[in-house]
N, C-alpha and C. Protein backbone atom coordinates (compact mmCIF):
# COMPACT_ATOMS: atom_id res chain seq x y z
N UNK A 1 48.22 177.00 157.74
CA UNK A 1 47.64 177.61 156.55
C UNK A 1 47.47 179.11 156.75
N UNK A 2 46.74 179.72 158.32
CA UNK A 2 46.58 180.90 157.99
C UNK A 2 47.83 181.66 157.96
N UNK A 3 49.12 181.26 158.69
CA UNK A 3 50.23 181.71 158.53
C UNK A 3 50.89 182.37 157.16
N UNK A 4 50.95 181.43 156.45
CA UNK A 4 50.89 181.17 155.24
C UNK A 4 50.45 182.94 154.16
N UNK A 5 48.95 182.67 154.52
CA UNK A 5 48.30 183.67 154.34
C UNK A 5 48.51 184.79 154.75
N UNK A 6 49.21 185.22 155.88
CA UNK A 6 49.69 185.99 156.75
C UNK A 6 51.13 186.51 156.18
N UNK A 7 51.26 185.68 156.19
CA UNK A 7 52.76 185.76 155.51
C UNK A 7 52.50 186.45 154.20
N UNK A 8 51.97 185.83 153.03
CA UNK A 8 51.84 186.79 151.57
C UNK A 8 51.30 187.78 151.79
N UNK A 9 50.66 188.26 152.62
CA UNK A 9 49.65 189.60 152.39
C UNK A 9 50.82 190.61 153.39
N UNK A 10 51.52 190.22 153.85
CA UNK A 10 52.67 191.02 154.55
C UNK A 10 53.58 191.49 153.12
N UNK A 11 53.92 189.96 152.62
CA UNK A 11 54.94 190.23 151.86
C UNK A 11 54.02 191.66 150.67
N UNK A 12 53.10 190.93 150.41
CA UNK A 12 51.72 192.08 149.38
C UNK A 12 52.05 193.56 149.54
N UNK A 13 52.06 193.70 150.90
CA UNK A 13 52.08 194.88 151.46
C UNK A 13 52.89 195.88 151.95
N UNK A 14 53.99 195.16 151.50
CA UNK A 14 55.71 195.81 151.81
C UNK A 14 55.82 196.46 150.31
N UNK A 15 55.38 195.31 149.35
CA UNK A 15 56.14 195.59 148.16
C UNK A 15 54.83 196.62 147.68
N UNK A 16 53.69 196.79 148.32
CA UNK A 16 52.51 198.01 147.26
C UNK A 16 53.16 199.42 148.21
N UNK A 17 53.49 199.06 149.32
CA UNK A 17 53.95 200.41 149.31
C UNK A 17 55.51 200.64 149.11
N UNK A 18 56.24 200.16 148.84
CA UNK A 18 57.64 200.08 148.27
C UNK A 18 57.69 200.79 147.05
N UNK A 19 56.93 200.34 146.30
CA UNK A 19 56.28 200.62 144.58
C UNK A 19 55.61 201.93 144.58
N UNK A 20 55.10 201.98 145.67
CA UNK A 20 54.28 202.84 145.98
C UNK A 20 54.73 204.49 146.10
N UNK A 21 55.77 204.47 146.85
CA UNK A 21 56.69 205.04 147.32
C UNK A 21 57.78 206.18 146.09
N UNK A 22 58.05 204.62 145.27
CA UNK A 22 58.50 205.12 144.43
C UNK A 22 58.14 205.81 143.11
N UNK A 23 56.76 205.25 143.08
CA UNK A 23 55.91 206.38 142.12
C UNK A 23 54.95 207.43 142.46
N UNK A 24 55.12 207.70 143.71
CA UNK A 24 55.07 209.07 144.02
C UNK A 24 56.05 209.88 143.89
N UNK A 25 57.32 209.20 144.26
CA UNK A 25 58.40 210.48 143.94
C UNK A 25 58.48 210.89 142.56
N UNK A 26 58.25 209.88 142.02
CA UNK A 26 58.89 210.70 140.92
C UNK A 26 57.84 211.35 140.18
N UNK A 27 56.96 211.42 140.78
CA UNK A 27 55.57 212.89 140.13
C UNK A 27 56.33 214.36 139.84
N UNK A 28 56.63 214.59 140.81
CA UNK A 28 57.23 215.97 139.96
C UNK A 28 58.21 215.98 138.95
N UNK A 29 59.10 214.80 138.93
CA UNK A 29 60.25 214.59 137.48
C UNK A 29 58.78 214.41 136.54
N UNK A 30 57.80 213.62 136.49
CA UNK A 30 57.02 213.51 135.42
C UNK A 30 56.09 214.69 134.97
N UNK A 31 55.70 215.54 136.01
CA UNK A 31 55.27 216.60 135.74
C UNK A 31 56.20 218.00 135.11
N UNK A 32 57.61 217.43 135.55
CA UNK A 32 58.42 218.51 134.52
C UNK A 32 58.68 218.24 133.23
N UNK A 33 58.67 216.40 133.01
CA UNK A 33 59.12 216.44 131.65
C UNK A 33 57.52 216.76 130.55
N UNK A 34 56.55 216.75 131.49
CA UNK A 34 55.16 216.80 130.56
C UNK A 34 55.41 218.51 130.42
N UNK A 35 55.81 219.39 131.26
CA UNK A 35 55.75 221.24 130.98
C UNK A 35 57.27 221.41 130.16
N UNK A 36 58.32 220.33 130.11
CA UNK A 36 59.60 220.64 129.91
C UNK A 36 60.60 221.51 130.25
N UNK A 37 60.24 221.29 131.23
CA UNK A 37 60.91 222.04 132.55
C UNK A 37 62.27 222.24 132.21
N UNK A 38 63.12 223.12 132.07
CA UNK A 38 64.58 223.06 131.58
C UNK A 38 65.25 222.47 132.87
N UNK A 39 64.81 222.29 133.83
CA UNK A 39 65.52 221.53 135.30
C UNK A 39 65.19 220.20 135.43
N UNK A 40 64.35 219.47 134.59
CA UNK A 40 63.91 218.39 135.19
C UNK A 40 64.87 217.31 135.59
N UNK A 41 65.95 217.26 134.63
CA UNK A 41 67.02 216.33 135.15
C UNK A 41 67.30 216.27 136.76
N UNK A 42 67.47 217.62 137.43
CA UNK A 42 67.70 218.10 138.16
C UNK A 42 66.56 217.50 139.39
N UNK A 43 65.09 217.82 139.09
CA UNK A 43 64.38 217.38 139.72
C UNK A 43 64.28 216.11 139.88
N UNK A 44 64.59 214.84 138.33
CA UNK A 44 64.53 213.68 139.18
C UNK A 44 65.43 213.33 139.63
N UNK A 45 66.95 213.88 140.07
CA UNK A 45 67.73 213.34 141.20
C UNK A 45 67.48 213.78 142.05
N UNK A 46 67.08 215.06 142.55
CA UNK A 46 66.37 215.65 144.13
C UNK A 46 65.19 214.86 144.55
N UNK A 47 63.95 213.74 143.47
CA UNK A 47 63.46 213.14 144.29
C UNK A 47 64.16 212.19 144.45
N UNK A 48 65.01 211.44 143.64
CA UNK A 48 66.07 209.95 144.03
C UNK A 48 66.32 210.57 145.84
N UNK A 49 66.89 211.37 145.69
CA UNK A 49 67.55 212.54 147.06
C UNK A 49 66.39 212.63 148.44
N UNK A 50 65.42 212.70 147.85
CA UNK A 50 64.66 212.48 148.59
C UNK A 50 64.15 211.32 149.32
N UNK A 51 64.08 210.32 148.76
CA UNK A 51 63.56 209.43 149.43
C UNK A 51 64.88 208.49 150.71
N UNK A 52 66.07 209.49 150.62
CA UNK A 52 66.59 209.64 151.89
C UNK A 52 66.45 210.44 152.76
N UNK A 53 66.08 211.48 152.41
CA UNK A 53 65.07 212.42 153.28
C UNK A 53 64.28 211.95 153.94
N UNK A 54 63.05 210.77 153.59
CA UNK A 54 61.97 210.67 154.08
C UNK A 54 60.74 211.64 153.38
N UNK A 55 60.97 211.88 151.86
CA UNK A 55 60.33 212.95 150.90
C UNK A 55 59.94 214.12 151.77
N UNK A 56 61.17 214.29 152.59
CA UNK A 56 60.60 215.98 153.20
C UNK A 56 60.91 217.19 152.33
N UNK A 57 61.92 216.81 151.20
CA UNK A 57 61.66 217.79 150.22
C UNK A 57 61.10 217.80 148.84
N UNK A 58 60.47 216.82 149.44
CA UNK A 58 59.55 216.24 148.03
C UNK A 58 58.69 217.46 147.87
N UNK A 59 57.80 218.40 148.82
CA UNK A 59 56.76 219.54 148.48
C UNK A 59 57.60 220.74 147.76
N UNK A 60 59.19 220.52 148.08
CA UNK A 60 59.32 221.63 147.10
C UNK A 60 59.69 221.28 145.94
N UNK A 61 59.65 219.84 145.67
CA UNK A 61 60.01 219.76 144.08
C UNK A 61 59.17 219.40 143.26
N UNK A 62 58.16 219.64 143.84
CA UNK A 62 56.64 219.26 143.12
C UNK A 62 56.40 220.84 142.73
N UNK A 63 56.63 221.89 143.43
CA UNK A 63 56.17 223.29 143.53
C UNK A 63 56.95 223.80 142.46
N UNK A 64 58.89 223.31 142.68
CA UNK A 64 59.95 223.80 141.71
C UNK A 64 58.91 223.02 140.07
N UNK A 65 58.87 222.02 139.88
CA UNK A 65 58.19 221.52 138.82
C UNK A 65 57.03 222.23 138.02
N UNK A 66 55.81 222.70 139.31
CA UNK A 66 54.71 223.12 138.85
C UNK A 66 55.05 224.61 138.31
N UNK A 67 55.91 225.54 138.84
CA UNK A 67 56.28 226.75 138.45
C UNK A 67 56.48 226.83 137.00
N UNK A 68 57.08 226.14 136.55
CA UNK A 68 57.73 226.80 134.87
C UNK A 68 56.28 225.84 134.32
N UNK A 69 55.69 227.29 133.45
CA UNK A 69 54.46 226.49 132.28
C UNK A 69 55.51 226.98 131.33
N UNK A 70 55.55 225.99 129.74
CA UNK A 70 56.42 226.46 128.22
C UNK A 70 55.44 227.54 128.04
N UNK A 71 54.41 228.27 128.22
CA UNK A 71 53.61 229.24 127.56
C UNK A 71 54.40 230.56 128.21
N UNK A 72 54.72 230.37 129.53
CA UNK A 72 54.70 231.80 130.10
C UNK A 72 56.11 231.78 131.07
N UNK A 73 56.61 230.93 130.97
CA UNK A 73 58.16 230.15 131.90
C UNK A 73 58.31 230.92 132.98
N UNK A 74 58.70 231.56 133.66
CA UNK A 74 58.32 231.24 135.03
C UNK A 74 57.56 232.03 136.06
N UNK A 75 56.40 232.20 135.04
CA UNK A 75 54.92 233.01 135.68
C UNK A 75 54.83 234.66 135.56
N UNK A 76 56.38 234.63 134.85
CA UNK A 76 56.37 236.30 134.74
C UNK A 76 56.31 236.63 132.99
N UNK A 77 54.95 237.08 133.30
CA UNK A 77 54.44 237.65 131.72
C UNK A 77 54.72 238.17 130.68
N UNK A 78 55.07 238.04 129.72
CA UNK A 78 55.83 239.27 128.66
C UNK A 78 54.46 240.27 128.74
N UNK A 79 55.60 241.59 128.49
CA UNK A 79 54.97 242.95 128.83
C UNK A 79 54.10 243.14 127.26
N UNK A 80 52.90 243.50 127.80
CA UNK A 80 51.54 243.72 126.41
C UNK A 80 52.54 244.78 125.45
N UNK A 81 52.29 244.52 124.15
CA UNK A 81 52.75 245.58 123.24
C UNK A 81 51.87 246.76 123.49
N UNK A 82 53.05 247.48 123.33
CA UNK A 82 52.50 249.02 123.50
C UNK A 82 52.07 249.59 122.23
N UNK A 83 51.38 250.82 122.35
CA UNK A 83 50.13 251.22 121.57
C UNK A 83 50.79 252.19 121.13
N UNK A 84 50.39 252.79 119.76
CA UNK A 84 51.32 253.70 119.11
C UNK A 84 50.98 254.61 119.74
N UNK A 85 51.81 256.08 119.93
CA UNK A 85 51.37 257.12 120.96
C UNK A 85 50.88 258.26 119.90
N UNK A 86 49.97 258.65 120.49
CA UNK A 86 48.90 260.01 119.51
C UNK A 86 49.71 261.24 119.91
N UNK A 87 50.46 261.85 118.91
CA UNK A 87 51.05 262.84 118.84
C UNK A 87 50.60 264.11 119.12
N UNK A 88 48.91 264.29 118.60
CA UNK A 88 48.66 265.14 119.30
C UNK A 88 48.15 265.11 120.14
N UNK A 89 47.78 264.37 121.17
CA UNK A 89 48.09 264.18 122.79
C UNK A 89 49.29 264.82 123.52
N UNK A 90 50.46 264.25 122.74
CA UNK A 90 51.81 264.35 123.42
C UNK A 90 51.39 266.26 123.68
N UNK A 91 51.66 266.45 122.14
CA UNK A 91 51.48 267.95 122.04
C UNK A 91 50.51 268.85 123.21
N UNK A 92 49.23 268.51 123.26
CA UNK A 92 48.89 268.91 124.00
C UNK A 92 48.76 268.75 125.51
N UNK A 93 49.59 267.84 125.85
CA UNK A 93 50.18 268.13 127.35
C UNK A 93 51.71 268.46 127.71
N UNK A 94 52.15 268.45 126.36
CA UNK A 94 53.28 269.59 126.00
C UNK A 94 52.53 270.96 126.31
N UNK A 95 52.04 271.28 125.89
CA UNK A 95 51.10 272.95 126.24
C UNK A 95 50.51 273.03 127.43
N UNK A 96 50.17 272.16 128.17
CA UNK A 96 49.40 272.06 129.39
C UNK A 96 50.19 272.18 130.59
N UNK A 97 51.34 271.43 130.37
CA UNK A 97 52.73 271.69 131.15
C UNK A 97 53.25 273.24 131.13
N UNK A 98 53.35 273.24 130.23
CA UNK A 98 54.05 275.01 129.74
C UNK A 98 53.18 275.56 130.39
N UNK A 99 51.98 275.53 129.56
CA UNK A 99 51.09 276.95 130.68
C UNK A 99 50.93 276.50 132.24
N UNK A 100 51.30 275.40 133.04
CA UNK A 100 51.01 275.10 134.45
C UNK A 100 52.52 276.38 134.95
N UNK A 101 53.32 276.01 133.82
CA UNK A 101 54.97 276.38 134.64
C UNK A 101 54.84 277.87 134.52
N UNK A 102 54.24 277.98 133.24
CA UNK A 102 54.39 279.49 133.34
C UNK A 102 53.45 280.23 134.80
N UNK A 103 52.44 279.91 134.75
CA UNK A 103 51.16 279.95 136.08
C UNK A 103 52.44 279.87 137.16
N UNK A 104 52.75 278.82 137.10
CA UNK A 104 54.01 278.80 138.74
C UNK A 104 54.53 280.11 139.19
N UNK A 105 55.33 280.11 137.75
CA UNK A 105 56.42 281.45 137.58
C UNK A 105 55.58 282.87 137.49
N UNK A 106 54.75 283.27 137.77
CA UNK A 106 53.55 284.18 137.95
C UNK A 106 53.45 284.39 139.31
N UNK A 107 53.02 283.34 139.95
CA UNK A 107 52.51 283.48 141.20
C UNK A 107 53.61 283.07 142.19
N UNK A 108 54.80 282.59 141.74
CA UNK A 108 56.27 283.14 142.52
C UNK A 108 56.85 284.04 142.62
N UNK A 109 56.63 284.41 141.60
CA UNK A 109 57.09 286.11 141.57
C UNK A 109 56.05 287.03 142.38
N UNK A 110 54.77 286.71 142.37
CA UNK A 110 53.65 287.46 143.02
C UNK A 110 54.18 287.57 144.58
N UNK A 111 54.69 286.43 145.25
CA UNK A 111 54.86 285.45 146.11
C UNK A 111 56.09 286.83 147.23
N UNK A 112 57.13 286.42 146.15
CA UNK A 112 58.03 287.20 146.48
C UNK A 112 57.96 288.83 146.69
N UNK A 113 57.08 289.32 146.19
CA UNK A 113 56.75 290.77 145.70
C UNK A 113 57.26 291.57 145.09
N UNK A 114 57.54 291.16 143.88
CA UNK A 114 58.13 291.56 142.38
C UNK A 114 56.92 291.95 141.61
């Protein structure tokens, strides 16, 4: 009898981590198709791929997965709209420039002894 018993909880225990096994890999295919990852195809044959590995590249396809959000795709930001520019600002470091260069051209010539 306890054999028996011995026996199913073996067999129990092959197949929870068998199952087991296999729905871990495929977390990152499920986590790409939930962000819509334009690779995910891709990702769930690299974990199929993996679990001849021994999921040693399972951490990077969980990482390749987690990278692309649909809000911001692949963490690099669109640039803030720019602000209309105040003209007379421009202008007046248009003048601020001029009179620095002219100041230069003064005291180069001073420089030289002209």
């Amino acid at each position: 009898m306890l054999s028996y018993v011995a026996l199913f909880l073996l067999i129990f225990v092959v197949l929870v981590l068998f199952y087991g096994v296999i729905a871990i890999h495929d977390i990152p295919y499920e986590i790409a198709k939930h962000r819509d990852h334009p690779h995910q195809d891709a990702i769930h044959v690299a974990g199929w791929v993996s679990l001849f590995t021994l999921h040693a590249i399972w951490p990077f396809l969980w990482i390749w997965a987690t990278i692309y959000r649909p809000d911001r795709g692949w963490g690099i930001q669109q640039p803030e709209k720019r602000q209309p520019v105040d003209e007379t600002l421009v202008n007046e470091l248009h003048e601020k420039l001029a009179e620095q260069a002219r100041r230069l051209e003064i005291l180069e010539q001073k420089q030289r002894g002209e």
